[in-house]
N, C-alpha and C. Protein backbone atom coordinates (compact mmCIF):
# COMPACT_ATOMS: atom_id res chain seq x y z
N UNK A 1 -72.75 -17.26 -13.82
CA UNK A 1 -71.55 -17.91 -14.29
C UNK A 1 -71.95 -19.04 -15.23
N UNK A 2 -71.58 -18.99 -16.32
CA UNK A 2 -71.78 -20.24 -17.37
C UNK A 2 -70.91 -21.76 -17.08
N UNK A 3 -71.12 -22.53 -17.48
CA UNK A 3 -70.53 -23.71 -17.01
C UNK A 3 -68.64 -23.92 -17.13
N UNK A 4 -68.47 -23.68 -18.53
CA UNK A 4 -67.05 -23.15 -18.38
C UNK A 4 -66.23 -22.33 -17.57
N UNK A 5 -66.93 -21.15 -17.06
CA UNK A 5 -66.65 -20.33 -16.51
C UNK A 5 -65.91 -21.19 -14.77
N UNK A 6 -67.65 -21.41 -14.83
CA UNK A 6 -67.68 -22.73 -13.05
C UNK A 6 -66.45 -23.80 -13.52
N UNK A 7 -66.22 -24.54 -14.04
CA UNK A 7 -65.20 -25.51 -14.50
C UNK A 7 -63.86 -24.85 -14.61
N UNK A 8 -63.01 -24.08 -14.55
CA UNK A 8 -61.87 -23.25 -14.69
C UNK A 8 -61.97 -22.51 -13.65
N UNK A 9 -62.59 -22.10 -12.58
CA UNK A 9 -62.60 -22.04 -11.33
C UNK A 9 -62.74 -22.88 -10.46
N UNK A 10 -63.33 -23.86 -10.81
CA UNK A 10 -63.39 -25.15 -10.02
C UNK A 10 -61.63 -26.03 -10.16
N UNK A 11 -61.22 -25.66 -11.34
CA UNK A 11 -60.12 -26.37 -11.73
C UNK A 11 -59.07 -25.22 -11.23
N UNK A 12 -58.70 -24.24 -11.02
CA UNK A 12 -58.19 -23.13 -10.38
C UNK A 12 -57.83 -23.01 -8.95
N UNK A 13 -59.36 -23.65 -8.38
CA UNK A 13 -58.97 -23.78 -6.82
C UNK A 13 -58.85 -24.98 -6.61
N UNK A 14 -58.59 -26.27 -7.10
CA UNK A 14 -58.27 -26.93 -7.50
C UNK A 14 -56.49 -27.11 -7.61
N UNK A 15 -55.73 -26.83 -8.38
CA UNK A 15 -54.57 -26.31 -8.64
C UNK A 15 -54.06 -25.69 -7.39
N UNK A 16 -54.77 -24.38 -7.23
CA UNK A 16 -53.67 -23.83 -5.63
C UNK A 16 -54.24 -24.56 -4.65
N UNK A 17 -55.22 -25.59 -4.46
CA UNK A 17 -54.96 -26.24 -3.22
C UNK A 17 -53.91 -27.27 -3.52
N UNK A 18 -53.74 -27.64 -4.57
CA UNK A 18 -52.43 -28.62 -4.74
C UNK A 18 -50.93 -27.89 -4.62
N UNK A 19 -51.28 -27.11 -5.22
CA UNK A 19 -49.61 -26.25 -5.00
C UNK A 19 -49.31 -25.74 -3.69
N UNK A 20 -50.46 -25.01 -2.70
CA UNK A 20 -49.96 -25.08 -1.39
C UNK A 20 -49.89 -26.05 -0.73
N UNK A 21 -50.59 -27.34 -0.95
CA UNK A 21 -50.05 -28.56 0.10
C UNK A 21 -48.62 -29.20 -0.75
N UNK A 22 -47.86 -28.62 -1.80
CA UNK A 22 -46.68 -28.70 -2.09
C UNK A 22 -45.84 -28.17 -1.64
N UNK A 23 -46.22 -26.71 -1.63
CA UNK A 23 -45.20 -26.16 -1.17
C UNK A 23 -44.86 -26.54 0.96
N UNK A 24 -46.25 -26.69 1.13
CA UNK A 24 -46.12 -26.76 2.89
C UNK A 24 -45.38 -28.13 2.98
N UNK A 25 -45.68 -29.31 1.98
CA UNK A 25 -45.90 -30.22 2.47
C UNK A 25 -46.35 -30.87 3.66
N UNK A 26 -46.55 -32.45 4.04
CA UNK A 26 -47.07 -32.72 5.26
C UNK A 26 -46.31 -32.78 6.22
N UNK A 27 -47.60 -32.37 7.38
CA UNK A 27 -46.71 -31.59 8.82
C UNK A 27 -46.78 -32.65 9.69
N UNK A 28 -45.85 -32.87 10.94
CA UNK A 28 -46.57 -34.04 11.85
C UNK A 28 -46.88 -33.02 13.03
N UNK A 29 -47.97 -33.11 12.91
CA UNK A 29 -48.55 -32.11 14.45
C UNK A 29 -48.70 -32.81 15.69
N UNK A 30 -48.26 -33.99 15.71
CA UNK A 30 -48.31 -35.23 17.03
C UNK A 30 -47.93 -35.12 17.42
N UNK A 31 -47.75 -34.73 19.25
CA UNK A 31 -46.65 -34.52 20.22
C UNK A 31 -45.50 -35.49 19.71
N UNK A 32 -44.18 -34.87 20.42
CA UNK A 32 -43.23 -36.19 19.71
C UNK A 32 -42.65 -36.57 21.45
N UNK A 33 -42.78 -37.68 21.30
CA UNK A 33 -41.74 -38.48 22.59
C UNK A 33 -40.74 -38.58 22.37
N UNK A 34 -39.60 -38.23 23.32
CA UNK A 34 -38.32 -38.94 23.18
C UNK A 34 -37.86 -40.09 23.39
N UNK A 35 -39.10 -40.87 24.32
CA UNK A 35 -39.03 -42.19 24.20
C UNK A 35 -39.40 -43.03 22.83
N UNK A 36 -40.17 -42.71 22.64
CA UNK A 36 -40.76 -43.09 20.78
C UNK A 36 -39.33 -42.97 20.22
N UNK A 37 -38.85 -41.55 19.85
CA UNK A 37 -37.63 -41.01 19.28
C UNK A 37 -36.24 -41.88 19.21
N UNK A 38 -36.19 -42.64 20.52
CA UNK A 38 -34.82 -43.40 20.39
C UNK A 38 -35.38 -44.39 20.62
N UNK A 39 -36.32 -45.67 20.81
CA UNK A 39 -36.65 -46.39 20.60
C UNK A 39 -36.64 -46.37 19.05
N UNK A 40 -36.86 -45.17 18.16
CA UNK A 40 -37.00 -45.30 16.78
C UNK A 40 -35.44 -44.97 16.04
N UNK A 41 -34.06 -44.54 16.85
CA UNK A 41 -33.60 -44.71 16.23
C UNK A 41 -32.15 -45.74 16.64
N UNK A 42 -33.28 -46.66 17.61
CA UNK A 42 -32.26 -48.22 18.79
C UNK A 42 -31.63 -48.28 19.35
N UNK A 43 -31.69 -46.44 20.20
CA UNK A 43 -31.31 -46.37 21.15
C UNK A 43 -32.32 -47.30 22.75
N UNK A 44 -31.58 -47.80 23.41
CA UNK A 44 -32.33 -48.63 23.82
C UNK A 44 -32.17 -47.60 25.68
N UNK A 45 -33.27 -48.31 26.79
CA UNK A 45 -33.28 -47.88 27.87
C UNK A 45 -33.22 -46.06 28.20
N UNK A 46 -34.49 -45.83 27.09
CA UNK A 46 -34.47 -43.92 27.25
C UNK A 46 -35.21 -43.93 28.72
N UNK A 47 -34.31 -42.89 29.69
CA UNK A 47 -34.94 -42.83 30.92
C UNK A 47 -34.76 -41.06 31.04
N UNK A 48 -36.27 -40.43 31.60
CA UNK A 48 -36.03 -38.96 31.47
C UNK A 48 -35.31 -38.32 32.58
N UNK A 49 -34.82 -37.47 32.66
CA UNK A 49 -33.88 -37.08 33.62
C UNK A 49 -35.25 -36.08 34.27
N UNK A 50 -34.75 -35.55 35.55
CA UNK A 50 -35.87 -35.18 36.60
C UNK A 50 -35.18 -33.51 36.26
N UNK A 51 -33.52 -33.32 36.06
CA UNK A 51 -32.96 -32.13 36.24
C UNK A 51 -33.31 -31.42 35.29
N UNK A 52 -34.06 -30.58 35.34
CA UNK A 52 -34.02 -29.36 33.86
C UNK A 52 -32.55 -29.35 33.12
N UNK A 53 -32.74 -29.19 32.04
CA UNK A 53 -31.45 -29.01 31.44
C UNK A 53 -32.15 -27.34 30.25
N UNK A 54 -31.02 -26.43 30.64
CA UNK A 54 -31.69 -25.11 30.17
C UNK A 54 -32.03 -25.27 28.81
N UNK A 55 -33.19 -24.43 28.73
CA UNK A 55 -34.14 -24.20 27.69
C UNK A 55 -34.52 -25.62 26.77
N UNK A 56 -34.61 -26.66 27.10
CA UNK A 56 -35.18 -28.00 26.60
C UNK A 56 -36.62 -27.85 27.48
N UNK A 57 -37.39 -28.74 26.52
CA UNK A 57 -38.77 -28.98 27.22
C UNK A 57 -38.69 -30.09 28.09
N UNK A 58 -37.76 -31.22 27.34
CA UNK A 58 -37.75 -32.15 28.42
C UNK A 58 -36.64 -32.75 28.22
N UNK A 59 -35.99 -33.65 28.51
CA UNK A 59 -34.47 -34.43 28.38
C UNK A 59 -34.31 -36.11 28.92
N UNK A 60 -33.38 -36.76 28.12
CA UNK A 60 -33.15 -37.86 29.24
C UNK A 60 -31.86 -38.76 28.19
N UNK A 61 -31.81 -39.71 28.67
CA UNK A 61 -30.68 -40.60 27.74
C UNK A 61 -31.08 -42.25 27.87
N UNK A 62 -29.84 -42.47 26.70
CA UNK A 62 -30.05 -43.86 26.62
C UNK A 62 -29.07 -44.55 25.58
N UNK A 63 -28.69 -45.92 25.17
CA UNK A 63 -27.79 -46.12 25.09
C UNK A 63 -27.93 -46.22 23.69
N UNK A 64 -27.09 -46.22 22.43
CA UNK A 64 -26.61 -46.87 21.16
C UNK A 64 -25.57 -47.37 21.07
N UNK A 65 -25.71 -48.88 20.76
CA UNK A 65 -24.59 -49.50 20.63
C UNK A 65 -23.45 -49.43 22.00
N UNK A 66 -24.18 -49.52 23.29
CA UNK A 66 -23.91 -49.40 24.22
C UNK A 66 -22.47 -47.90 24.56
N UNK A 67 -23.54 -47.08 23.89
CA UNK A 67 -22.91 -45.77 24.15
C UNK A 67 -24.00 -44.83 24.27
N UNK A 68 -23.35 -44.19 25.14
CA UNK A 68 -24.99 -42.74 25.79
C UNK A 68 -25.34 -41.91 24.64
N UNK A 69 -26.43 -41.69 24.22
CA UNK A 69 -27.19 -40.71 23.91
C UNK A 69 -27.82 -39.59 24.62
N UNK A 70 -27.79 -38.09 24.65
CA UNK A 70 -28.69 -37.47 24.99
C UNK A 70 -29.52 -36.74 24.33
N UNK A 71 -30.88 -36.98 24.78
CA UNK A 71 -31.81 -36.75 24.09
C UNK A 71 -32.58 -35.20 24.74
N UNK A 72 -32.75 -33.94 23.20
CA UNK A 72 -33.76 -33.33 24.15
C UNK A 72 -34.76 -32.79 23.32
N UNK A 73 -35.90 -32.44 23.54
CA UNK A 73 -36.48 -31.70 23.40
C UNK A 73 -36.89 -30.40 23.60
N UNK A 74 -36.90 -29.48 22.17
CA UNK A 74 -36.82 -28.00 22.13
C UNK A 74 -37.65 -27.47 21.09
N UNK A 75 -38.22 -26.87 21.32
CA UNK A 75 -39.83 -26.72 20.69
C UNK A 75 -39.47 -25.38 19.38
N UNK A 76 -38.57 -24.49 20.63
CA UNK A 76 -38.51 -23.73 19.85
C UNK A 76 -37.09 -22.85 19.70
N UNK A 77 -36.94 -21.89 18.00
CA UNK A 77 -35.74 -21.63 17.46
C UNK A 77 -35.14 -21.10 18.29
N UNK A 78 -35.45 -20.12 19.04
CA UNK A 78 -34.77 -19.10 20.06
C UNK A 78 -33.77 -20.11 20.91
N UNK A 79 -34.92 -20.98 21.61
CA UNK A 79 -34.44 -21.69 22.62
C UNK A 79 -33.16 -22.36 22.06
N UNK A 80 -33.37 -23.65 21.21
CA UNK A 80 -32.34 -24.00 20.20
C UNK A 80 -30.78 -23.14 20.69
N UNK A 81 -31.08 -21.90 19.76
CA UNK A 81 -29.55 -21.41 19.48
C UNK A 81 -29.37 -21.17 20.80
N UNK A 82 -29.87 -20.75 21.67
CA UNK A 82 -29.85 -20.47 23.21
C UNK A 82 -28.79 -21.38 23.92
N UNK A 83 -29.75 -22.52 24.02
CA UNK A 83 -28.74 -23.87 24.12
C UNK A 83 -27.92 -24.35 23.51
N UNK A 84 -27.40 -24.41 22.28
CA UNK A 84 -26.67 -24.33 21.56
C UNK A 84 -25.28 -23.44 21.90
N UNK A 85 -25.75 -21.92 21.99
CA UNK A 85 -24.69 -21.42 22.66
C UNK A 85 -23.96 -21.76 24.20
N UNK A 86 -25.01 -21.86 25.01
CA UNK A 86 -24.94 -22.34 25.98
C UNK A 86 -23.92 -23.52 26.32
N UNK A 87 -24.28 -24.42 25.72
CA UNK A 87 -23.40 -25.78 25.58
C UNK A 87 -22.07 -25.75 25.24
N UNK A 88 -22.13 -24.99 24.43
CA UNK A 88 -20.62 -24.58 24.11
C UNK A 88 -19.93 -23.77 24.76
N UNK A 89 -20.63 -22.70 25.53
CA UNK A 89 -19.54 -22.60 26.70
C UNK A 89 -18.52 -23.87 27.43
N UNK A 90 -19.45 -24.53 27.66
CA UNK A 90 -19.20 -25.88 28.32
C UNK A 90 -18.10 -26.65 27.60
N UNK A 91 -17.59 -26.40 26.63
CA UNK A 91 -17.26 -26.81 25.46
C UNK A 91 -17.28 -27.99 24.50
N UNK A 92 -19.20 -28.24 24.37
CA UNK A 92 -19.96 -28.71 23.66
C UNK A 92 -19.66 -28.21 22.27
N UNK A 93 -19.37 -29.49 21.36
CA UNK A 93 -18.90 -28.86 19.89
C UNK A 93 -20.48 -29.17 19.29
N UNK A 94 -21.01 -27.90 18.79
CA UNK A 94 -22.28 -27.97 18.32
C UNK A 94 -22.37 -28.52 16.91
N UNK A 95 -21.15 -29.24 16.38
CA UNK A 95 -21.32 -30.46 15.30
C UNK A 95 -21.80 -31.75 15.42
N UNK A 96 -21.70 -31.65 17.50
CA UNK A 96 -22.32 -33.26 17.42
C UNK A 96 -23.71 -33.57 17.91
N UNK A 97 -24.41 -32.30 17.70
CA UNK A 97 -26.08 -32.10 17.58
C UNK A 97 -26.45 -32.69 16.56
N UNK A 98 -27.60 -33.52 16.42
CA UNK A 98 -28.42 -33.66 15.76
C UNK A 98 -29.69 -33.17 15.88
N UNK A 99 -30.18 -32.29 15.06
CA UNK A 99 -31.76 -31.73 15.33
C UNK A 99 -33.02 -31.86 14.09
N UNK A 100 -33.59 -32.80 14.47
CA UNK A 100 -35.10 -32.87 13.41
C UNK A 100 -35.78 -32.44 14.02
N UNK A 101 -36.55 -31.46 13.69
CA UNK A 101 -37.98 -30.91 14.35
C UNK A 101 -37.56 -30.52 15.81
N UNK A 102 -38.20 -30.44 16.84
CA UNK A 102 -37.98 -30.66 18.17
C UNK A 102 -36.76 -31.15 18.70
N UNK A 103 -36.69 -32.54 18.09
CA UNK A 103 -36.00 -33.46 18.59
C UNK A 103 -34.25 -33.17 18.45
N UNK A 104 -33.25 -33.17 19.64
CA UNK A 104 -32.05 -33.09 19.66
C UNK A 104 -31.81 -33.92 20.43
N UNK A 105 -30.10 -34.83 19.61
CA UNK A 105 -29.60 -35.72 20.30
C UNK A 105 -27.78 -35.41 20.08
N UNK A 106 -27.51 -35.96 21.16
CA UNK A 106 -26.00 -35.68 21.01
C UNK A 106 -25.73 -36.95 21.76
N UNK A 107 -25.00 -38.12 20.29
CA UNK A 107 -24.61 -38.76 21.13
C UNK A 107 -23.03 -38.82 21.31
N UNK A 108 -22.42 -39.53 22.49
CA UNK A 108 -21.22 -38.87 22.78
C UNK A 108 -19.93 -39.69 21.67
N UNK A 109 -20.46 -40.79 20.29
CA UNK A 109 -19.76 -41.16 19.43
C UNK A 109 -20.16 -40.84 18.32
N UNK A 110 -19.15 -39.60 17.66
CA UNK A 110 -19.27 -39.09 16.70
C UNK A 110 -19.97 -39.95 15.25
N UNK A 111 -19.39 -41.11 15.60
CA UNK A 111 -20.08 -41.98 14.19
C UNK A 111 -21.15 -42.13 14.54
N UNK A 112 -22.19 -41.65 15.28
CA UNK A 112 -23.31 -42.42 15.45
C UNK A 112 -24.46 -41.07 14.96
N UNK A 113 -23.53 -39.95 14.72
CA UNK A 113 -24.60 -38.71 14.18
C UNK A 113 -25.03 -38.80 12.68
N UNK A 114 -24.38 -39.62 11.62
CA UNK A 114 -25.21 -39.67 10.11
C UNK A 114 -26.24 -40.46 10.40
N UNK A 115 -25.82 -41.72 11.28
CA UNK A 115 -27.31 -42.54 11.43
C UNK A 115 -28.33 -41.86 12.12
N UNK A 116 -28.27 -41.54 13.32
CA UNK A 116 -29.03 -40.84 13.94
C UNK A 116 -30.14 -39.56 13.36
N UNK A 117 -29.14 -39.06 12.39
CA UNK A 117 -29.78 -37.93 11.56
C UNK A 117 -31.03 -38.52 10.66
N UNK A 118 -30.34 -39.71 9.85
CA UNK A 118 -31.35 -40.50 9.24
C UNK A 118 -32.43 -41.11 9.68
N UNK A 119 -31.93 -41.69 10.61
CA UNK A 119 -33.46 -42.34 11.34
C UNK A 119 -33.97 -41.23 11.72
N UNK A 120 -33.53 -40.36 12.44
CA UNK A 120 -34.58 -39.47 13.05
C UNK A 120 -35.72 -38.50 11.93
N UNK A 121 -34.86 -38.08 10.79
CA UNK A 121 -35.74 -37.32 9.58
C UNK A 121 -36.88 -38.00 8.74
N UNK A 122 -36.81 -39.79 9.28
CA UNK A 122 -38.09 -40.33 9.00
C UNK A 122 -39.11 -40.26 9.76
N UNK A 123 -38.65 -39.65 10.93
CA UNK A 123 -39.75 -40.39 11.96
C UNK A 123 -40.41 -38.79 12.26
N UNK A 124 -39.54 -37.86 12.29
CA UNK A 124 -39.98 -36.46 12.88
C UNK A 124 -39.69 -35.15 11.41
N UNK A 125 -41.23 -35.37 11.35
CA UNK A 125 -40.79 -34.34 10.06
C UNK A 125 -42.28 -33.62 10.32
């Protein structure tokens, strides 16, 4: 290989390692807490609940603006719509989910889901 040759392959793989860490962008592979989670978005006093709540990994609540939050964690899509449907039997309106990554919160005052959405898409991406 002549030097040009090496230099335009060097600059090549170069290029698609930049374009696939564009297209993936960065991942957070860090377990996520739900205590971290509403401490990060001021919900204050997150305490985990002991009861399974179906198909969440884990669950618990806590207050905003001295109104309940529930918080859960769900790892994965299946599960998600699972619960999702689920809840709404119950007649859980699945507009007042918020879900970044894992992380789902429903808190029980509708104004509190644009903020919630926001803080949470900084912290869990």
């Amino acid at each position: 290989m002549n030097h040009l040759t090496r230099r335009l392959a060097a600059t090549l793989a170069a290029v698609a390692a930049l374009a696939l860490t564009a297209c993936t962008g960065p991942t957070n592979t860090a377990p996520v807490s739900l205590a971290a989670a509403a401490e990060h978005i001021g919900c204050t006093g997150y305490t985990p609940e002991t009861d399974p709540a179906p198909y969440a990994d884990e669950w618990g609540n806590c207050l905003l603006d001295g109104s309940t939050v529930a918080m859960y964690l769900i790892h994965d899509e299946a599960d998600y719509r699972a619960f999702v449907a689920l809840t709404a039997e119950w007649g859980v309106d699945a507009a007042g989910f918020v879900r970044v990554g894992p992380v789902v919160a429903y808190p029980t005052l509708p104004e509190h889901v644009a903020t919630i959405t926001a803080d949470l898409d900084g912290f869990v991406r």
